[in-house]
N, C-alpha and C. Protein backbone atom coordinates (compact mmCIF):
# COMPACT_ATOMS: atom_id res chain seq x y z
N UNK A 1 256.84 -6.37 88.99
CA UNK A 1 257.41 -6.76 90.26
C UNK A 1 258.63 -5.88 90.55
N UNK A 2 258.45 -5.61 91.97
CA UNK A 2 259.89 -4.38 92.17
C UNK A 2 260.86 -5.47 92.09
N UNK A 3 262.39 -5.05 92.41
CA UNK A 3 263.74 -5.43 92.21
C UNK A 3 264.10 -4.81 93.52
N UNK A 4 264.49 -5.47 94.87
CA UNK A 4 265.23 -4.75 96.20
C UNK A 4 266.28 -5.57 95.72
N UNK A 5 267.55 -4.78 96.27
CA UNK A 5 268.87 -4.76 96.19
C UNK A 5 269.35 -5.60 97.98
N UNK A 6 269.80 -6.64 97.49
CA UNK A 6 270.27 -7.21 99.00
C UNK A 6 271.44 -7.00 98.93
N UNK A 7 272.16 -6.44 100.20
CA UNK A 7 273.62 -6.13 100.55
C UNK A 7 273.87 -6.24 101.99
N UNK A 8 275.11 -6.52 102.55
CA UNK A 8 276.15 -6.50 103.72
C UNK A 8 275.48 -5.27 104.53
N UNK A 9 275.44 -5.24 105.40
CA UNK A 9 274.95 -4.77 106.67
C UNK A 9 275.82 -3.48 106.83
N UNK A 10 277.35 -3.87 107.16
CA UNK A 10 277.75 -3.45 107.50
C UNK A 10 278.56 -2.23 105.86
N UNK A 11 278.45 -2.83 104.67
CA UNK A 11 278.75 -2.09 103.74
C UNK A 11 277.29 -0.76 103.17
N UNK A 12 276.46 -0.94 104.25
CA UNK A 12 274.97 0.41 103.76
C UNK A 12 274.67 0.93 104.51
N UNK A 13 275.07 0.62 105.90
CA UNK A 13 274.64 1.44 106.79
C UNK A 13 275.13 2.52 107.47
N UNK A 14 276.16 3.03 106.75
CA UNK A 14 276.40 4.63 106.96
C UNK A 14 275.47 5.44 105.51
N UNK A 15 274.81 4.85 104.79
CA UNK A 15 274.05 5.58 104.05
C UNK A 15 272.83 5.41 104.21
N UNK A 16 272.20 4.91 105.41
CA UNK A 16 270.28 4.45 105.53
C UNK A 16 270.14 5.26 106.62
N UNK A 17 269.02 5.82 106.16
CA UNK A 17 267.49 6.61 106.39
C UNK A 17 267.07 6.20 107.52
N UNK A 18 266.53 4.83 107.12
CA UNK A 18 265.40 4.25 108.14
C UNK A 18 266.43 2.65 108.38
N UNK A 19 266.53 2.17 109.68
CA UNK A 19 266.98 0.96 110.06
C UNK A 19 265.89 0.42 110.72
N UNK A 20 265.19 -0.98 110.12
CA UNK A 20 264.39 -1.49 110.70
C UNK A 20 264.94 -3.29 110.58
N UNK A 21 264.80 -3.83 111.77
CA UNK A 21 265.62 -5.02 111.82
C UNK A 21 264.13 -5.71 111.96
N UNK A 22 264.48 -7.38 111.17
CA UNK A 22 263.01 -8.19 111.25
C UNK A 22 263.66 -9.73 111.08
N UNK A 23 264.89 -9.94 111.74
CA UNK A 23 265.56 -10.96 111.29
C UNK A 23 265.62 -12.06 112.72
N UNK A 24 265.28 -12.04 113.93
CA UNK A 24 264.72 -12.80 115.04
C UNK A 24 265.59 -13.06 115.64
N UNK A 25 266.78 -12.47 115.46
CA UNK A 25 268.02 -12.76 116.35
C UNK A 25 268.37 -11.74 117.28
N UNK A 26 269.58 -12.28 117.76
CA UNK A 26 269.94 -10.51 119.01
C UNK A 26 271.13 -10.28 118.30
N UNK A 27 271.01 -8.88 118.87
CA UNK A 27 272.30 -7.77 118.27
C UNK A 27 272.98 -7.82 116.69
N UNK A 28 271.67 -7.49 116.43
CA UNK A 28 272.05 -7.81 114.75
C UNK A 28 272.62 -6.59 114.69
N UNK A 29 272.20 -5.32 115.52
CA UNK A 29 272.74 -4.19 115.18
C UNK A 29 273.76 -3.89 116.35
N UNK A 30 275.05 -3.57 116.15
CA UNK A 30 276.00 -3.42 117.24
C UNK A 30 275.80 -1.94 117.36
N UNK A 31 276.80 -1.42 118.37
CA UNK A 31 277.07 -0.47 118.91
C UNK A 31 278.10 0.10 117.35
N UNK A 32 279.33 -0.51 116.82
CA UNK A 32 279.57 -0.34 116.02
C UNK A 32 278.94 0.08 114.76
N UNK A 33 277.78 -0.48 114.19
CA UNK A 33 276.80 -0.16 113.49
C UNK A 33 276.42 1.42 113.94
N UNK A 34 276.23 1.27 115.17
CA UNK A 34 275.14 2.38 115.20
C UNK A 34 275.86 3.95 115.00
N UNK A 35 277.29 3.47 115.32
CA UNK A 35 278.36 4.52 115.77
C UNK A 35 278.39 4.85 114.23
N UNK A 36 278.40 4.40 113.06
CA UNK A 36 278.73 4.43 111.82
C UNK A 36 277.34 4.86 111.12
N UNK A 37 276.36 4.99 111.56
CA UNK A 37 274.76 5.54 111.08
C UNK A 37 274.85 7.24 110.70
N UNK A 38 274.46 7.67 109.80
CA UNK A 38 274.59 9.14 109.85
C UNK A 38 273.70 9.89 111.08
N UNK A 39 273.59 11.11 110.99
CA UNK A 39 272.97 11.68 111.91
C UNK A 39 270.86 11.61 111.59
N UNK A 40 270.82 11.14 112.94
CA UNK A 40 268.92 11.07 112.65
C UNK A 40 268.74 10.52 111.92
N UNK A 41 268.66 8.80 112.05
CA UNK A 41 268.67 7.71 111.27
C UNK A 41 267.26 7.24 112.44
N UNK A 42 266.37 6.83 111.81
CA UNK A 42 265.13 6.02 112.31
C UNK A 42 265.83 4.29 112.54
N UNK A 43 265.14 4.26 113.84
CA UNK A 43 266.04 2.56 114.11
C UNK A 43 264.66 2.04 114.88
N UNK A 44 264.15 0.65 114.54
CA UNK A 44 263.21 0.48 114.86
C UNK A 44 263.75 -1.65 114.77
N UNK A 45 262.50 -1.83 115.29
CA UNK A 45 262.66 -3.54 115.42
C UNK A 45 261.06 -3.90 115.21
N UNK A 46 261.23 -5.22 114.35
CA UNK A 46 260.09 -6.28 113.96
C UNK A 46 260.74 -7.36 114.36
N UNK A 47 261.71 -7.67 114.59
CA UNK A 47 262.32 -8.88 114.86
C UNK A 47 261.27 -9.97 116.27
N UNK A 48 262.12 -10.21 116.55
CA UNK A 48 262.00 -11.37 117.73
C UNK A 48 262.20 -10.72 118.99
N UNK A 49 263.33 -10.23 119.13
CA UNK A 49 264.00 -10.43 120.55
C UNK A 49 264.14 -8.74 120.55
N UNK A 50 264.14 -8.25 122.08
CA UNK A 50 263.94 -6.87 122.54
C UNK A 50 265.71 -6.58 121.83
N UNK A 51 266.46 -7.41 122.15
CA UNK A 51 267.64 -6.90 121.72
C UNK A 51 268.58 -7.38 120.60
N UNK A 52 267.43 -6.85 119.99
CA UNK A 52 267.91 -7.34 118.07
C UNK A 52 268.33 -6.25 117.30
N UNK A 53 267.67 -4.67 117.97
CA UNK A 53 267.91 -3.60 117.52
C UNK A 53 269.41 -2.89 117.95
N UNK A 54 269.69 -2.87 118.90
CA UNK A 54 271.16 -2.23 119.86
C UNK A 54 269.93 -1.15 120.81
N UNK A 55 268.77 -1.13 121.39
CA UNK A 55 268.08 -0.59 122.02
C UNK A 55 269.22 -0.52 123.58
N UNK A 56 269.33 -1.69 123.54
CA UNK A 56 270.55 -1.81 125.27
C UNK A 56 271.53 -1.22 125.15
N UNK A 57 272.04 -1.45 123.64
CA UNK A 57 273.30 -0.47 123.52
C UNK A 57 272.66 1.17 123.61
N UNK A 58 272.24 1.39 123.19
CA UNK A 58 271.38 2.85 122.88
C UNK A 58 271.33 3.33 124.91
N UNK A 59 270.60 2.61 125.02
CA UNK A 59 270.45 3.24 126.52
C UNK A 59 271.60 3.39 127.21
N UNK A 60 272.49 2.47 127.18
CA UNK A 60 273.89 2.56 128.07
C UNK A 60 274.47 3.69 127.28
N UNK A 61 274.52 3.70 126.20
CA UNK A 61 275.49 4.86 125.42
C UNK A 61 275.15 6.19 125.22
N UNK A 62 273.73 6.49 125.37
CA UNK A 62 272.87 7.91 124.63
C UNK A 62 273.66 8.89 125.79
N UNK A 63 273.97 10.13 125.64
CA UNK A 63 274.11 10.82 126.83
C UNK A 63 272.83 11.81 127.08
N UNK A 64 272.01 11.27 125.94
CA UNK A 64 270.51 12.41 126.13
C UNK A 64 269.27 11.35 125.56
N UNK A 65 268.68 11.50 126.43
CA UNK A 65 267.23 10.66 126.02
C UNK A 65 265.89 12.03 125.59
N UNK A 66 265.24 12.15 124.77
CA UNK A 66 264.64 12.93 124.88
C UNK A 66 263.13 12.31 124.60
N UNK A 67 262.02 12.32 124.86
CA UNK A 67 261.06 11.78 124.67
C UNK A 67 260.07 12.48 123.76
N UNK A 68 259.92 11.98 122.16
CA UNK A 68 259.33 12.98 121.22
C UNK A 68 257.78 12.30 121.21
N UNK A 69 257.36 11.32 121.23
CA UNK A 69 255.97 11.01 121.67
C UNK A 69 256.10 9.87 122.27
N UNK A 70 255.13 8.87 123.27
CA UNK A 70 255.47 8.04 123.44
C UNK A 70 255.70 6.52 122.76
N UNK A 71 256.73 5.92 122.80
CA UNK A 71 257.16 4.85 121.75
C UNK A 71 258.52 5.30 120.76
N UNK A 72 258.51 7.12 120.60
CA UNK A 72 259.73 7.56 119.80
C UNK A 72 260.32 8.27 120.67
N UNK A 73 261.60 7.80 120.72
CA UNK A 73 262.94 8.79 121.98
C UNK A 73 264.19 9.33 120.46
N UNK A 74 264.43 10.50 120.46
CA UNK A 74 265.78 10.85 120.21
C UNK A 74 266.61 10.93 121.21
N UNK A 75 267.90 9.95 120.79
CA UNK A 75 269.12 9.32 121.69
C UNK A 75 270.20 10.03 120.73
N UNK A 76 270.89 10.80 121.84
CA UNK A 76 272.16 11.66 121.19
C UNK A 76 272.92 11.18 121.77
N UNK A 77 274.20 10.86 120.93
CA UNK A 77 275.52 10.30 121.44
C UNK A 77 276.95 11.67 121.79
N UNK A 78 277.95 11.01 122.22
CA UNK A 78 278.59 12.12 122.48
C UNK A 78 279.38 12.95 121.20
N UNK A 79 279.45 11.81 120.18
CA UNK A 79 279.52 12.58 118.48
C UNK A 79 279.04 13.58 118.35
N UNK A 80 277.59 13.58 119.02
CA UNK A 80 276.89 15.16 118.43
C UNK A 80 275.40 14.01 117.75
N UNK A 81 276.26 13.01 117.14
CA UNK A 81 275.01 11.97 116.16
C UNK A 81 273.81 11.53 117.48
N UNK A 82 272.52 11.62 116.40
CA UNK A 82 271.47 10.83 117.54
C UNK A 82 271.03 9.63 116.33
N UNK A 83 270.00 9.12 117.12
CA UNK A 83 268.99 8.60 116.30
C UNK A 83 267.41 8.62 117.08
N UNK A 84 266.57 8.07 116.24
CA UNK A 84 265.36 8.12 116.45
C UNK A 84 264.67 6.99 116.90
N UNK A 85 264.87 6.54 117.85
CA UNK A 85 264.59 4.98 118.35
C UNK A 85 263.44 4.34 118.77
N UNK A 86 262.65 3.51 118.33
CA UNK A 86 261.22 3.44 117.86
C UNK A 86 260.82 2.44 119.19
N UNK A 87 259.94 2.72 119.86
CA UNK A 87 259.78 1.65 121.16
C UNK A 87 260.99 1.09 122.10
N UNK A 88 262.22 1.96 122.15
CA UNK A 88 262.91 1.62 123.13
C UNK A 88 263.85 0.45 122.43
N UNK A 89 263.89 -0.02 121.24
CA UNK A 89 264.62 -0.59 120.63
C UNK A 89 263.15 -2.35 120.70
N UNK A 90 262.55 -1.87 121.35
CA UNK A 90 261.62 -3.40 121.54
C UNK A 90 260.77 -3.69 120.24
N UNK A 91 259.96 -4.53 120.23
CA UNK A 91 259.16 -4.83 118.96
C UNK A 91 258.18 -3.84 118.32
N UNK A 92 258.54 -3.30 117.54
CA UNK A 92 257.31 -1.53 116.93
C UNK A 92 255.67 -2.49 116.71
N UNK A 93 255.89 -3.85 116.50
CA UNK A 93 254.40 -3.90 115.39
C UNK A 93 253.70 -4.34 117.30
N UNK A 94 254.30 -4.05 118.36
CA UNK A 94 253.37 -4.69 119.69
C UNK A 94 253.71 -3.16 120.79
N UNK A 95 254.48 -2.61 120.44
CA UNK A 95 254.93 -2.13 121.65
C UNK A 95 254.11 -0.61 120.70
N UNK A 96 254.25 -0.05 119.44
CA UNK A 96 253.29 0.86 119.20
C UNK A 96 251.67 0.44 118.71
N UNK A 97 251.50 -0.59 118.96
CA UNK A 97 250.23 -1.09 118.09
C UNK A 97 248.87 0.43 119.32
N UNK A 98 248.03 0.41 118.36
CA UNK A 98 247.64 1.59 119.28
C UNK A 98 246.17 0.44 120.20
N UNK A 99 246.74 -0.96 120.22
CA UNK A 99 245.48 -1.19 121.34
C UNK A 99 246.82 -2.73 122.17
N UNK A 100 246.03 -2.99 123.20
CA UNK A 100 246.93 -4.10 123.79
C UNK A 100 247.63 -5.15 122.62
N UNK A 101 248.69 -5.13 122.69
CA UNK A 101 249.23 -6.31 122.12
C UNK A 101 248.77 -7.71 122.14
N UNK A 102 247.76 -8.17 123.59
CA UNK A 102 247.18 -9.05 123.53
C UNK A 102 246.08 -8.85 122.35
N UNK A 103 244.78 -7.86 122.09
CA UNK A 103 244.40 -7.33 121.04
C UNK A 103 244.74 -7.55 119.88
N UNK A 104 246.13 -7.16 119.84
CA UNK A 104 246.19 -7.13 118.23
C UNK A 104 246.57 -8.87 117.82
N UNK A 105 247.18 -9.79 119.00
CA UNK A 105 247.55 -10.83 118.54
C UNK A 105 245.89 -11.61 118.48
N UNK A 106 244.99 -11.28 118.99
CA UNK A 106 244.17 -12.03 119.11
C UNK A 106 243.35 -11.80 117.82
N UNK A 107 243.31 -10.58 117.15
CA UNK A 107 242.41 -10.34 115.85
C UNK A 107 243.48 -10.66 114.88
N UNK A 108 244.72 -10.86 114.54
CA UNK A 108 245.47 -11.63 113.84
C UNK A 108 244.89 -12.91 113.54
N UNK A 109 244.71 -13.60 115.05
CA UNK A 109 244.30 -14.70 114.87
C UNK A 109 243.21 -15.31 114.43
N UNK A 110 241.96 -14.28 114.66
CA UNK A 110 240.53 -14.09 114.18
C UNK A 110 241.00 -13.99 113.00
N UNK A 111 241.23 -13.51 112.56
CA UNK A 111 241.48 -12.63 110.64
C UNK A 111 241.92 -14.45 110.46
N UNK A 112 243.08 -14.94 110.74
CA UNK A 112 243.10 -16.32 110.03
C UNK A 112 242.18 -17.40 110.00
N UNK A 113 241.83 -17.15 111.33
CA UNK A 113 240.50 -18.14 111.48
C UNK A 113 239.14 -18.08 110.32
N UNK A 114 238.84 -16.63 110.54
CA UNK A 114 237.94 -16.25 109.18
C UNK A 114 238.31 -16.96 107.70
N UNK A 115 239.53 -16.57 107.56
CA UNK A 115 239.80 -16.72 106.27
C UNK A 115 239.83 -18.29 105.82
N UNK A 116 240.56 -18.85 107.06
CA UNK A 116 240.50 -20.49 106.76
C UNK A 116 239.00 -20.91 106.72
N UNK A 117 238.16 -20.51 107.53
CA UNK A 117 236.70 -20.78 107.27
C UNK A 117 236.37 -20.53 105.62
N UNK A 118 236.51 -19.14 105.17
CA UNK A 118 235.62 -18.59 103.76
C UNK A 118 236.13 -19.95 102.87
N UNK A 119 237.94 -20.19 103.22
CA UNK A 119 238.48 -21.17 102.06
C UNK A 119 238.06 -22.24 102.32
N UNK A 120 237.63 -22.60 103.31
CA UNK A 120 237.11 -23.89 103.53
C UNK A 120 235.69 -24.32 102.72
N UNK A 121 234.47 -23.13 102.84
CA UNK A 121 233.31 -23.08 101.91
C UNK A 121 233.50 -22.98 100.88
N UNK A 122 234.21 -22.09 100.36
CA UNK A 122 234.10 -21.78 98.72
C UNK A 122 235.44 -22.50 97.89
N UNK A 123 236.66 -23.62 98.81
CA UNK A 123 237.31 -23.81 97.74
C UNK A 123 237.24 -23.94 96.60
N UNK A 124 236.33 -24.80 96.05
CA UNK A 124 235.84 -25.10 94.56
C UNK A 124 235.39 -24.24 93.90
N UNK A 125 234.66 -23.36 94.55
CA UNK A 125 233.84 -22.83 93.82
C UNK A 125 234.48 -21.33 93.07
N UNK A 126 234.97 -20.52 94.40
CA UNK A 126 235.80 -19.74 94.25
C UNK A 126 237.07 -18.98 94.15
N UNK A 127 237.76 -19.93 94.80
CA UNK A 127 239.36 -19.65 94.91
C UNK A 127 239.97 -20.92 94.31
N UNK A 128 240.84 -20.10 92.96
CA UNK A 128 241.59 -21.15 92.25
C UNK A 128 243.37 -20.71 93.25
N UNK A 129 244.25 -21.30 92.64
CA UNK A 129 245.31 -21.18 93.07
C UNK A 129 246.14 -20.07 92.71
N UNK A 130 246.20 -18.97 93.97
CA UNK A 130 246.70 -17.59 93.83
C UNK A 130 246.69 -16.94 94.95
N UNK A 131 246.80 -15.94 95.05
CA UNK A 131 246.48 -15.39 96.26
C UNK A 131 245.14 -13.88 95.81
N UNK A 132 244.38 -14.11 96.88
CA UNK A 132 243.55 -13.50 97.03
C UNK A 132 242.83 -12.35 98.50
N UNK A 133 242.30 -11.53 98.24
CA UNK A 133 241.67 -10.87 99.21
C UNK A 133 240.78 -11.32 99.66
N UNK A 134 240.21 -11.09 100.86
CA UNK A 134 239.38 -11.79 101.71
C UNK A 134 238.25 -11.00 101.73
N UNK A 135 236.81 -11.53 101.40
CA UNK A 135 235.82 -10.68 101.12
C UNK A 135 235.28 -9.63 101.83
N UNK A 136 234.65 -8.53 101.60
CA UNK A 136 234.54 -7.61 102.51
C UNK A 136 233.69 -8.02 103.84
N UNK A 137 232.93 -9.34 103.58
CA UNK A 137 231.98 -9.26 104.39
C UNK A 137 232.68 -10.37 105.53
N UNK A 138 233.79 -11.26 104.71
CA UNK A 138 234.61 -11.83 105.95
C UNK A 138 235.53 -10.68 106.83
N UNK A 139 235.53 -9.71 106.16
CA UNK A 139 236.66 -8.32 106.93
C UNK A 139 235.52 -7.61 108.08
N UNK A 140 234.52 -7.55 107.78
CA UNK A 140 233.49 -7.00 108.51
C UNK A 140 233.43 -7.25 109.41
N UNK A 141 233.27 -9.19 109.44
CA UNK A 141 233.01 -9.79 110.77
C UNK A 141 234.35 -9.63 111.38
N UNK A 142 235.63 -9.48 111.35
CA UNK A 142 236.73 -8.90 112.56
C UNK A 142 236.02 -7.91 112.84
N UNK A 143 235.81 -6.82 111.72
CA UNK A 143 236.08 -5.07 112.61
C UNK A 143 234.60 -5.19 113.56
N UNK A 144 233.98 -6.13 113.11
CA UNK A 144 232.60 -6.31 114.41
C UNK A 144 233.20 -7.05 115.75
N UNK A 145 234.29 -7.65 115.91
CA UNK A 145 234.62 -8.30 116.98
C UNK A 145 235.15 -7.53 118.47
């Protein structure tokens, strides 16, 4: 089992790479934060709310938007510092998913539905208490949907 290191927000983030927020609140990341990020830091959101990342801050503050594909903008500040801002600061796992977000929430939901079905047939027989993969032929029937 790995070992992640949990720490203060505000004591690591002049040394991170990649900033990805997944915590469902707003403005977890300030303007302050962002001002303190080294140069070409990846900033992205799983969270909840469009403005959990500093995406609002980002837009009011960038003095250059540049558009590197769509979903990734480099935002340069007047430091000289940018970052790499993943969907506009909005949710990455809906706003880059590469089919409608309605799509992807709906085969999420298929995929559970399946699975509660297989566990429903084979509790006894086959699934003791653990976690397990879902058989290929329950995975099939999504990618057929």
């Amino acid at each position: 089992m790995e070992v992640y290191q949990v720490s203060v927000l505000d004591d690591v983030i002049s040394d991170a790479d990649i900033v990805l927020t997944a915590t469902g609140s707003i403005r977890i990341l300030t303007g302050e934060h962002i001002e303190n990020m080294k140069n070409i830091v990846i900033l992205g959101n799983t969270g909840h709310s469009d403005l959990e990342a500093g995406g609002d801050w980002i837009a009011k503050n960038a003095v250059s938007h540049i558009t590197i594909t769509p979903q990734v903008d480099k935002c340069t500040f007047n430091s000289g510092k940018s970052v790499i801002l993943l969907a506009k600061g909005g949710l990455v796992n809906l706003r880059c998913a590469e089919g409608s977000p309605s799509f992807v929430i709906s085969a999420t939901f298929l995929n559970i539905f399946l699975a509660a079905i297989e566990l429903y047939l084979n509790s006894s027989t086959k699934y003791l208490t653990g976690i397990h993969l879902l058989p290929k032929k329950v995975c099939h029937l999504l990618y057929r949907s």
